[in-house]
N, C-alpha and C. Protein backbone atom coordinates (compact mmCIF):
# COMPACT_ATOMS: atom_id res chain seq x y z
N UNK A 1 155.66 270.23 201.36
CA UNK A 1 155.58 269.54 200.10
C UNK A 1 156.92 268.87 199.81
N UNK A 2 156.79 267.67 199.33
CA UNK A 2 158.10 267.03 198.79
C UNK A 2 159.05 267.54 197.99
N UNK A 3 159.98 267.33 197.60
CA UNK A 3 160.68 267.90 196.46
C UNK A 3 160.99 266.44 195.67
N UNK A 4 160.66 266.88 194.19
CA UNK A 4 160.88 265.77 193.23
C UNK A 4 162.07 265.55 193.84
N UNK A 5 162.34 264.56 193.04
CA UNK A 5 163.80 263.74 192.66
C UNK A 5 164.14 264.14 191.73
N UNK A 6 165.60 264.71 192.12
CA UNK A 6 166.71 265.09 190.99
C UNK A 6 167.38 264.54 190.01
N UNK A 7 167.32 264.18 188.65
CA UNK A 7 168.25 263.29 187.76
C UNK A 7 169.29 263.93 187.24
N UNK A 8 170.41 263.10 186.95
CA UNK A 8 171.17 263.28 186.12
C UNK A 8 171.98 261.94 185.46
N UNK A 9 172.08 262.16 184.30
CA UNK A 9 172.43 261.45 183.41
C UNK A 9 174.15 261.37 183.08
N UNK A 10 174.53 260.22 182.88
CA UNK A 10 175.82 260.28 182.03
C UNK A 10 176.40 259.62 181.34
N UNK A 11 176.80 259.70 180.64
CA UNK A 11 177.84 258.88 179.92
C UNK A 11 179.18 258.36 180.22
N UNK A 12 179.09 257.03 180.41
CA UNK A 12 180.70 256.38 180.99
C UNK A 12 180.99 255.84 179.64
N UNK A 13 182.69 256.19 179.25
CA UNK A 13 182.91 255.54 178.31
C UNK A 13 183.41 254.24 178.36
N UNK A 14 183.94 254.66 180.03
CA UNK A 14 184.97 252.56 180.47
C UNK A 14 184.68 252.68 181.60
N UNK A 15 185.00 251.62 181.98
CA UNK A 15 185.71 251.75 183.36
C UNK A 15 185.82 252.37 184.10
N UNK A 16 186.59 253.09 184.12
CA UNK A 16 187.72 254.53 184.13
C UNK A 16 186.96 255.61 184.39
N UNK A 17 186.04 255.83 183.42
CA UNK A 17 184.91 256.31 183.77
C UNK A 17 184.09 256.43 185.02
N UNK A 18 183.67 255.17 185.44
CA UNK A 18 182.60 254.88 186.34
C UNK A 18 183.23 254.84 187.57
N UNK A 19 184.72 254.72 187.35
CA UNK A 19 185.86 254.81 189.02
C UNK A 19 185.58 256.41 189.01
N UNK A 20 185.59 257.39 188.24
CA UNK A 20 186.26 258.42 188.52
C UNK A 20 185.09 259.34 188.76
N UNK A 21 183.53 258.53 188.60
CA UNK A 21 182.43 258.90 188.93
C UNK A 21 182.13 258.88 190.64
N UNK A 22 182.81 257.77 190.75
CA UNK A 22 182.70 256.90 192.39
C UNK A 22 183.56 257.93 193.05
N UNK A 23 185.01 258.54 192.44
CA UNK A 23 185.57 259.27 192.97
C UNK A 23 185.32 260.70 193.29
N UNK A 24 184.51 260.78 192.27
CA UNK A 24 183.60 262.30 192.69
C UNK A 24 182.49 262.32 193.36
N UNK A 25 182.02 261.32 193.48
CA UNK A 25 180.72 261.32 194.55
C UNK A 25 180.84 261.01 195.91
N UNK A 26 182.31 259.91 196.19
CA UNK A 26 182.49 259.69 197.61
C UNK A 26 182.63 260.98 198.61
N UNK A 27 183.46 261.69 198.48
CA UNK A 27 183.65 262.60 198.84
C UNK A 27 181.95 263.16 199.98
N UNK A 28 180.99 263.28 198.89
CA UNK A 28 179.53 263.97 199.51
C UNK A 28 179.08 262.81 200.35
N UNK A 29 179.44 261.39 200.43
CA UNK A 29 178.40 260.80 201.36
C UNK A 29 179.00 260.55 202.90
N UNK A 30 178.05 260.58 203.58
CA UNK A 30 178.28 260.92 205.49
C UNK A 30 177.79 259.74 205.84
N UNK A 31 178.13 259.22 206.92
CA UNK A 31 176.74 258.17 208.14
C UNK A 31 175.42 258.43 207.63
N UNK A 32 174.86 257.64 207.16
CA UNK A 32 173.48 257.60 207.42
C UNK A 32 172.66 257.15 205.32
N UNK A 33 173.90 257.24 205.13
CA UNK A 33 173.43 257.75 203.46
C UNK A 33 173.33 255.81 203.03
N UNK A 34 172.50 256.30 202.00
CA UNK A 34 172.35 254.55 201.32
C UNK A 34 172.69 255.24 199.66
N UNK A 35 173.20 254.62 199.17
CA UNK A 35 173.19 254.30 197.55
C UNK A 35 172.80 252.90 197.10
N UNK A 36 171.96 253.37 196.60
CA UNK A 36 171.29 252.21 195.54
C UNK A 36 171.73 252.09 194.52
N UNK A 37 172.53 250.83 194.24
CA UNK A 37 172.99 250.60 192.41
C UNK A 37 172.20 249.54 192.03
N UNK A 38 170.87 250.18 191.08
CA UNK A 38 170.20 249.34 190.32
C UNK A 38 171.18 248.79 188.80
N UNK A 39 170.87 248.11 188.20
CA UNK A 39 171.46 247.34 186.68
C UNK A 39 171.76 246.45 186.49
N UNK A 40 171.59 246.42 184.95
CA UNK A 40 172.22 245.56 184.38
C UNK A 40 173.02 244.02 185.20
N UNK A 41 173.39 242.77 185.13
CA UNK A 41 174.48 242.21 185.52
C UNK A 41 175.33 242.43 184.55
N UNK A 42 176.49 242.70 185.38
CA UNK A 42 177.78 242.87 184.19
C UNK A 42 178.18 244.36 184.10
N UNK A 43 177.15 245.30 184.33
CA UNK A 43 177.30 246.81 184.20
C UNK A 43 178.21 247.72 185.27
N UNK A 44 178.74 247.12 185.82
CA UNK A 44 179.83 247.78 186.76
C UNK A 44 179.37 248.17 188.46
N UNK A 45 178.20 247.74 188.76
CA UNK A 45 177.65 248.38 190.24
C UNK A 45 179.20 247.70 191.22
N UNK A 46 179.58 246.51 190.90
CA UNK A 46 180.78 246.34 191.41
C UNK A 46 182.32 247.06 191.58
N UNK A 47 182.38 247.89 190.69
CA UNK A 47 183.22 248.57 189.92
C UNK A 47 183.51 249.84 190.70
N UNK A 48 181.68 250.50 190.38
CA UNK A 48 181.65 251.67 191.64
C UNK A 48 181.60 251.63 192.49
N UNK A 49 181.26 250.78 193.56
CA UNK A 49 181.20 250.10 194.49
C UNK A 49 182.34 250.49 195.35
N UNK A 50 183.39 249.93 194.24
CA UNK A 50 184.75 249.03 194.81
C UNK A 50 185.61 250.58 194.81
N UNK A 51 185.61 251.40 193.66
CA UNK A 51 185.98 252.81 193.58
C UNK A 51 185.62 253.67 194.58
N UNK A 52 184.12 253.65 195.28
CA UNK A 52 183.93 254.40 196.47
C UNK A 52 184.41 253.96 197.57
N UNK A 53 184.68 252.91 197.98
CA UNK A 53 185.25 252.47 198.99
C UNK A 53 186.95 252.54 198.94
N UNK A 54 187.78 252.88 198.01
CA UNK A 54 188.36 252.76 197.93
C UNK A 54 188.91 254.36 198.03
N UNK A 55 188.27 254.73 197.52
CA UNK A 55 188.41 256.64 197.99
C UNK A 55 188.02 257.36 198.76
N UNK A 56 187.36 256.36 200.17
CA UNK A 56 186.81 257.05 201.00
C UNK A 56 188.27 256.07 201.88
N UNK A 57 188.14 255.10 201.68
CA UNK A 57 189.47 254.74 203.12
C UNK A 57 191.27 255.20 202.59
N UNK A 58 190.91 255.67 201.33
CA UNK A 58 192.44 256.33 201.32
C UNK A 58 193.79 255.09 200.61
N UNK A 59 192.90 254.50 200.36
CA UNK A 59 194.19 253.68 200.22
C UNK A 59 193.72 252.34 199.04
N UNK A 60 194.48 251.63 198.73
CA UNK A 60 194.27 250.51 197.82
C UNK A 60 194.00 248.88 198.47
N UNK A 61 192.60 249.36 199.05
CA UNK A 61 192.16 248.12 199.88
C UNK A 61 191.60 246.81 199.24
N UNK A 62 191.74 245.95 199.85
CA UNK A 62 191.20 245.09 198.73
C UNK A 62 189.78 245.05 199.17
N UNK A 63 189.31 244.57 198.27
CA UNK A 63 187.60 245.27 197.21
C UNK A 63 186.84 243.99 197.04
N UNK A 64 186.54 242.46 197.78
CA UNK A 64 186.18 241.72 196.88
C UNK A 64 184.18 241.83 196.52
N UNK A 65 184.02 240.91 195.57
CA UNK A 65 182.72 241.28 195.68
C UNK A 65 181.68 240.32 196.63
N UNK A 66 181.02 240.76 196.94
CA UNK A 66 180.11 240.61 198.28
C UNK A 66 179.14 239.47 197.35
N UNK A 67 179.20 239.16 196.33
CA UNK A 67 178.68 238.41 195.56
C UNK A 67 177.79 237.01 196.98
N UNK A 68 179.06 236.25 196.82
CA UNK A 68 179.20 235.22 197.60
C UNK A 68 178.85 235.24 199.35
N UNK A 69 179.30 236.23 200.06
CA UNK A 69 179.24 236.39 201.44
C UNK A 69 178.12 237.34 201.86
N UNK A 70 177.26 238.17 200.70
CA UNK A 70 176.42 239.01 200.76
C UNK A 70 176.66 240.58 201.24
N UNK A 71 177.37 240.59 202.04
CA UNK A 71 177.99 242.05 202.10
C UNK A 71 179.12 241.85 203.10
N UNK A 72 179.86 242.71 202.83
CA UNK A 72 181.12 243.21 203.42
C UNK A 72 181.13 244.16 203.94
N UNK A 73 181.72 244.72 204.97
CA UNK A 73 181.88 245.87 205.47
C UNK A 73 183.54 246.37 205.73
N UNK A 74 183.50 247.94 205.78
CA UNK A 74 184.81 248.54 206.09
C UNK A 74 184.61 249.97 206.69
N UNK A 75 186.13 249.70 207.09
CA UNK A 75 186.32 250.82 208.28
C UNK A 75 186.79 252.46 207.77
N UNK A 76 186.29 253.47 207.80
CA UNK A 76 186.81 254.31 207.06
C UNK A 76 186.99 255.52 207.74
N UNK A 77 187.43 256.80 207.53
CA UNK A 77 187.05 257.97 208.18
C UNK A 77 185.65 258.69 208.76
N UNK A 78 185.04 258.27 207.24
CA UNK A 78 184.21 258.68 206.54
C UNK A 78 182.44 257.72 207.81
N UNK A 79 183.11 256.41 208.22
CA UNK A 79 182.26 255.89 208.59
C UNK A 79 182.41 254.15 207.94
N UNK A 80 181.80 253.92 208.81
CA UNK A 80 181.50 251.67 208.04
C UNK A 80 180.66 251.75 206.90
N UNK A 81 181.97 251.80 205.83
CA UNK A 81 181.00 251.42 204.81
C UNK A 81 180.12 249.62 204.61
N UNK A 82 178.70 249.63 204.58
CA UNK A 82 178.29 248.26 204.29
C UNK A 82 178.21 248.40 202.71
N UNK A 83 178.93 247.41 202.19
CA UNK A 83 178.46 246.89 200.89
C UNK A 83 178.06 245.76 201.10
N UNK A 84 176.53 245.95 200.41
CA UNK A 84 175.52 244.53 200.47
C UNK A 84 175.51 244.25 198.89
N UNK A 85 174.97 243.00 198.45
CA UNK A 85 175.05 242.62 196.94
C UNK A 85 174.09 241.49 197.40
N UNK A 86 172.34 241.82 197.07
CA UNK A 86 171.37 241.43 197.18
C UNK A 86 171.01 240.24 196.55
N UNK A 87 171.76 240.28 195.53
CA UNK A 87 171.56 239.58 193.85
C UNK A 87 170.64 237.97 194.47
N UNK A 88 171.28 237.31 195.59
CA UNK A 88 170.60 236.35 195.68
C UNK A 88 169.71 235.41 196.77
N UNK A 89 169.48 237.04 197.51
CA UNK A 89 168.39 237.11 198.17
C UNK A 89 166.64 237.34 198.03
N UNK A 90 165.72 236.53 198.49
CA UNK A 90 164.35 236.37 198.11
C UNK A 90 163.93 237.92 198.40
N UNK A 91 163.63 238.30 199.22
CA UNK A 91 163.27 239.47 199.89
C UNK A 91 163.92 239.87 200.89
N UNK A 92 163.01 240.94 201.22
CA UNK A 92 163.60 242.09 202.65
C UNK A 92 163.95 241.55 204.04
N UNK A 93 163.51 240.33 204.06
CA UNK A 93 163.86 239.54 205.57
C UNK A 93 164.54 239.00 205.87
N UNK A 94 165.21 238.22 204.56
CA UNK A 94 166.62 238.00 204.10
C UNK A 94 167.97 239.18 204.74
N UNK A 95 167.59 240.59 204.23
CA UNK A 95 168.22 241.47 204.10
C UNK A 95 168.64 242.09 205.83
N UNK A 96 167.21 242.01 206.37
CA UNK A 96 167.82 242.34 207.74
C UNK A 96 168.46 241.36 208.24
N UNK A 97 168.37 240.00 208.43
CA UNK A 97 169.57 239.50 208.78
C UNK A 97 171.20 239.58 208.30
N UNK A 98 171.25 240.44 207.58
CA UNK A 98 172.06 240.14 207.01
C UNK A 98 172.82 242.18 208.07
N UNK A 99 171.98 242.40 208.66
CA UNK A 99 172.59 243.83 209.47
C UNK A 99 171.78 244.77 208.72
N UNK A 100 171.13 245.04 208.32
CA UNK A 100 170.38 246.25 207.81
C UNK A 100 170.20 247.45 208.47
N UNK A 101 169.79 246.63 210.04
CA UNK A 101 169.12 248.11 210.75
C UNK A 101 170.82 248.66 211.19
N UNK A 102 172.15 248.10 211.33
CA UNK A 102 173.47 248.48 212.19
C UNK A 102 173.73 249.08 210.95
N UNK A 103 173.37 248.76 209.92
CA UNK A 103 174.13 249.39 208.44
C UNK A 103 173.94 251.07 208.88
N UNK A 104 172.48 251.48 209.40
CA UNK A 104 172.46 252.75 209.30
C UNK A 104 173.25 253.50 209.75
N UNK A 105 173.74 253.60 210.46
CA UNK A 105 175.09 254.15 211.05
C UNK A 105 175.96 254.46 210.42
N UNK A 106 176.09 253.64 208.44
CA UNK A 106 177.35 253.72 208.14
C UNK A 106 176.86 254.42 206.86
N UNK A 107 177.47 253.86 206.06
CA UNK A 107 177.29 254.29 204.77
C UNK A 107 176.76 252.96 203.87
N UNK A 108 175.62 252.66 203.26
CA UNK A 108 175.75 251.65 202.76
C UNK A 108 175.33 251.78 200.88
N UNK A 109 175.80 251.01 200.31
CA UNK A 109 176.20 250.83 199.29
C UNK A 109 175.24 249.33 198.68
N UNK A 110 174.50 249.57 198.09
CA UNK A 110 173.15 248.22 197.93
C UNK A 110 173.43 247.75 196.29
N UNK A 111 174.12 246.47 196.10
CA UNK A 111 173.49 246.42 194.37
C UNK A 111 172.61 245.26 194.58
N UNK A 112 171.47 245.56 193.61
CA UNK A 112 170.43 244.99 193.67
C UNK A 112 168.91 245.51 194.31
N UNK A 113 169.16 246.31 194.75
CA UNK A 113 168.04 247.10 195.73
C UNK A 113 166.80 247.03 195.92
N UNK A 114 166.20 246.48 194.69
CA UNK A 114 164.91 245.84 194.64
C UNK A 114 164.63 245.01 195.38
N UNK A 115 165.15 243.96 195.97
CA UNK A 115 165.49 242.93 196.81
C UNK A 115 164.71 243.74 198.48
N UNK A 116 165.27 245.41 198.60
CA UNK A 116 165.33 245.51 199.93
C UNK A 116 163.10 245.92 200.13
N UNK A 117 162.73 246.03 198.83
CA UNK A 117 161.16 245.87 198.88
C UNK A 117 160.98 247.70 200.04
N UNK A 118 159.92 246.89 201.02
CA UNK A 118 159.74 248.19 202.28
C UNK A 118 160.80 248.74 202.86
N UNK A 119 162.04 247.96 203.00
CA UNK A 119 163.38 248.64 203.68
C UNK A 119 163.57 249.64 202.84
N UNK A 120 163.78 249.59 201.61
CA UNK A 120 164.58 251.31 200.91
C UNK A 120 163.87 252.44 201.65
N UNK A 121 165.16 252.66 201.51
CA UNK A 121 164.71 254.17 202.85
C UNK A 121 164.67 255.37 201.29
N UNK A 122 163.88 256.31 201.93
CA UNK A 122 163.12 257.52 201.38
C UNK A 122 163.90 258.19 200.79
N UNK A 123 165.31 258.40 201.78
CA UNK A 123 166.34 259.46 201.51
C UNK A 123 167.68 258.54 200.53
N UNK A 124 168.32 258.70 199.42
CA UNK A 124 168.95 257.94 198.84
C UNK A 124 168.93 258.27 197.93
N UNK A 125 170.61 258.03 197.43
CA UNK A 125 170.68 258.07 196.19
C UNK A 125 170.95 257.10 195.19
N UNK A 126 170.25 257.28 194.36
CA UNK A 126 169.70 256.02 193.27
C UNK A 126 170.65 256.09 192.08
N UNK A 127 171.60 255.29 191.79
CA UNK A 127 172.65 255.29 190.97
C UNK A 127 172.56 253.55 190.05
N UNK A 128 171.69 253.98 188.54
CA UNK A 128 171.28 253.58 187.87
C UNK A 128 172.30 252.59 187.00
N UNK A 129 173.27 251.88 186.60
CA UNK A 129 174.07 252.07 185.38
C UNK A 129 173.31 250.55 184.47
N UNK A 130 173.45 251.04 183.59
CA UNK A 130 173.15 250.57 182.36
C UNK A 130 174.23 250.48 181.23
N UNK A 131 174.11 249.43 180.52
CA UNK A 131 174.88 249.37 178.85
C UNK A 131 174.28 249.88 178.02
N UNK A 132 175.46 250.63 177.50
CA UNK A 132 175.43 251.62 176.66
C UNK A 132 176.20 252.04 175.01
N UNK A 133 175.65 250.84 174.09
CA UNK A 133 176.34 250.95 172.71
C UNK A 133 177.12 249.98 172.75
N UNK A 134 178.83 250.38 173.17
CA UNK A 134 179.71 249.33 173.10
C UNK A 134 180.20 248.62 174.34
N UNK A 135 180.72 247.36 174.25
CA UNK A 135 181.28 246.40 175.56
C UNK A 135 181.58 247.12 176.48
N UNK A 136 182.73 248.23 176.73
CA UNK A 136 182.99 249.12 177.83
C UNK A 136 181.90 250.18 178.12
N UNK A 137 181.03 250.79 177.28
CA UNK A 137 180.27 252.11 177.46
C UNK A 137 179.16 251.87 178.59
N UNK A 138 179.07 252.86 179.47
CA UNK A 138 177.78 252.07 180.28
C UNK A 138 177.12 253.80 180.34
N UNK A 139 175.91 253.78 181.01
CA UNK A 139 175.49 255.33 181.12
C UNK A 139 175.08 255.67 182.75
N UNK A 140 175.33 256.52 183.52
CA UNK A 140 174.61 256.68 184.43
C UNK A 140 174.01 257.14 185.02
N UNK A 141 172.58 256.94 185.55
CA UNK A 141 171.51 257.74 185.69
C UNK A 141 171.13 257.88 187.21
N UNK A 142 171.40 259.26 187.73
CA UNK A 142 171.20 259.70 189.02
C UNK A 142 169.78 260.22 189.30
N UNK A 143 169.66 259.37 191.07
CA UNK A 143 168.36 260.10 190.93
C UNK A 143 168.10 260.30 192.79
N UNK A 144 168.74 261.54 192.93
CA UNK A 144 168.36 261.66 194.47
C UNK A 144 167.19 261.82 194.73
N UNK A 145 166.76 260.96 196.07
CA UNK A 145 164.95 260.74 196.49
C UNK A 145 165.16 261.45 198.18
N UNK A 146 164.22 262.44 198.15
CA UNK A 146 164.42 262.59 199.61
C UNK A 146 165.18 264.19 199.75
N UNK A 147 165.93 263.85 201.04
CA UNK A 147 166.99 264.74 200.90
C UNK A 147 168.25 264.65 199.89
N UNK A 148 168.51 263.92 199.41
CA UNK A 148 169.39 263.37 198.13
C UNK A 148 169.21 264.18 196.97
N UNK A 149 167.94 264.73 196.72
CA UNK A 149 167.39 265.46 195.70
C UNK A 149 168.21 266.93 195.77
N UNK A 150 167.72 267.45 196.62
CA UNK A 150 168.97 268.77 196.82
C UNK A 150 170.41 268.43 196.85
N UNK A 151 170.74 267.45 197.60
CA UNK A 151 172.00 267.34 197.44
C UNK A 151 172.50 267.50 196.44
N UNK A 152 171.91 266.45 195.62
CA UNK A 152 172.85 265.92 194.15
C UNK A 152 172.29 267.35 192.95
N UNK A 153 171.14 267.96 193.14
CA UNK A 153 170.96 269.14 192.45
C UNK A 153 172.33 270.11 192.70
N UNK A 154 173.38 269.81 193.83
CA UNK A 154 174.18 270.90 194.47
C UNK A 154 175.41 270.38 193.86
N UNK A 155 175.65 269.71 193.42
CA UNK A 155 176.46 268.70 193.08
C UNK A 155 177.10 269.25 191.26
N UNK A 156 178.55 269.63 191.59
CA UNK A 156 179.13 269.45 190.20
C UNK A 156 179.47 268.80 189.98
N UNK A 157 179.25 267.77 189.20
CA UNK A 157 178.90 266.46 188.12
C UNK A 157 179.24 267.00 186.73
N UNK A 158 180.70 266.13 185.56
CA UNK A 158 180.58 266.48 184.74
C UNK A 158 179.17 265.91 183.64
């Protein structure tokens, strides 16, 4: 039998916030893992993005956004992180050209995810953010699918 999907919720008050979210979660992801950042435009999937990659290679790398070139990739301990940024792609066929199936190997990092249609893989964690009240506040809503579900149930998260 499956195991639901695990949520958790939070509250970012800035920024600052949502880096130091990225900084507590890099740590748990290995080869093979996808994060999905569904939201908002404007809501920071760039932000965390740029914070996980930045705490998994150790250092103050530059971060740009994949906006324009569609994804970027980097070299880490941890594994190649792919950051893809879907935003202005039609569909999923789009997406494998763009390396989908070599991504698995690494770690990849999706904003926009809807975009990937039949590609979203089963196992993943689904990292929601949304606006929340004021200009900086955003909220974020976790939701491991798969094996992700135990994980992130294992997971101290303030």
């Amino acid at each position: 039998m499956a195991q639901l999907p695990t949520r958790i919720s939070l509250p970012l008050a800035d920024e600052a916030a949502t880096s130091a979210l990225a900084r507590r979660l890099a740590p748990h992801l290995r080869r093979g893992d996808v994060v999905t950042l569904p939201g908002d435009l404007g809501a920071g999937k760039t932000s965390f993005a740029r914070a996980v990659i930045r705490a998994l290679s150790g250092e103050e790398v530059e971060v740009p956004s994949p906006t324009f070139t569609l994804v970027q990739t980097y070299d880490t301990d941890a594994g190649t992180i792919w950051h893809f940024d879907l935003y202005r792609l039609s569909g999923p066929d789009e997406v494998v050209e763009l390396g989908w199936e070599e991504a698995a190997d690494g770690i990849a990092l999706v904003e926009w995810p809807e975009r990937l249609g039949p590609l979203t893989p089963p196992d993943r964690l689904e990292l929601a953010l949304r606006m929340a009240g004021t200009a900086d506040a955003r909220r974020a809503e976790l939701k491991g699918h798969g094996t992700w579900a135990a994980r992130l149930a294992g997971m101290a998260l303030p």
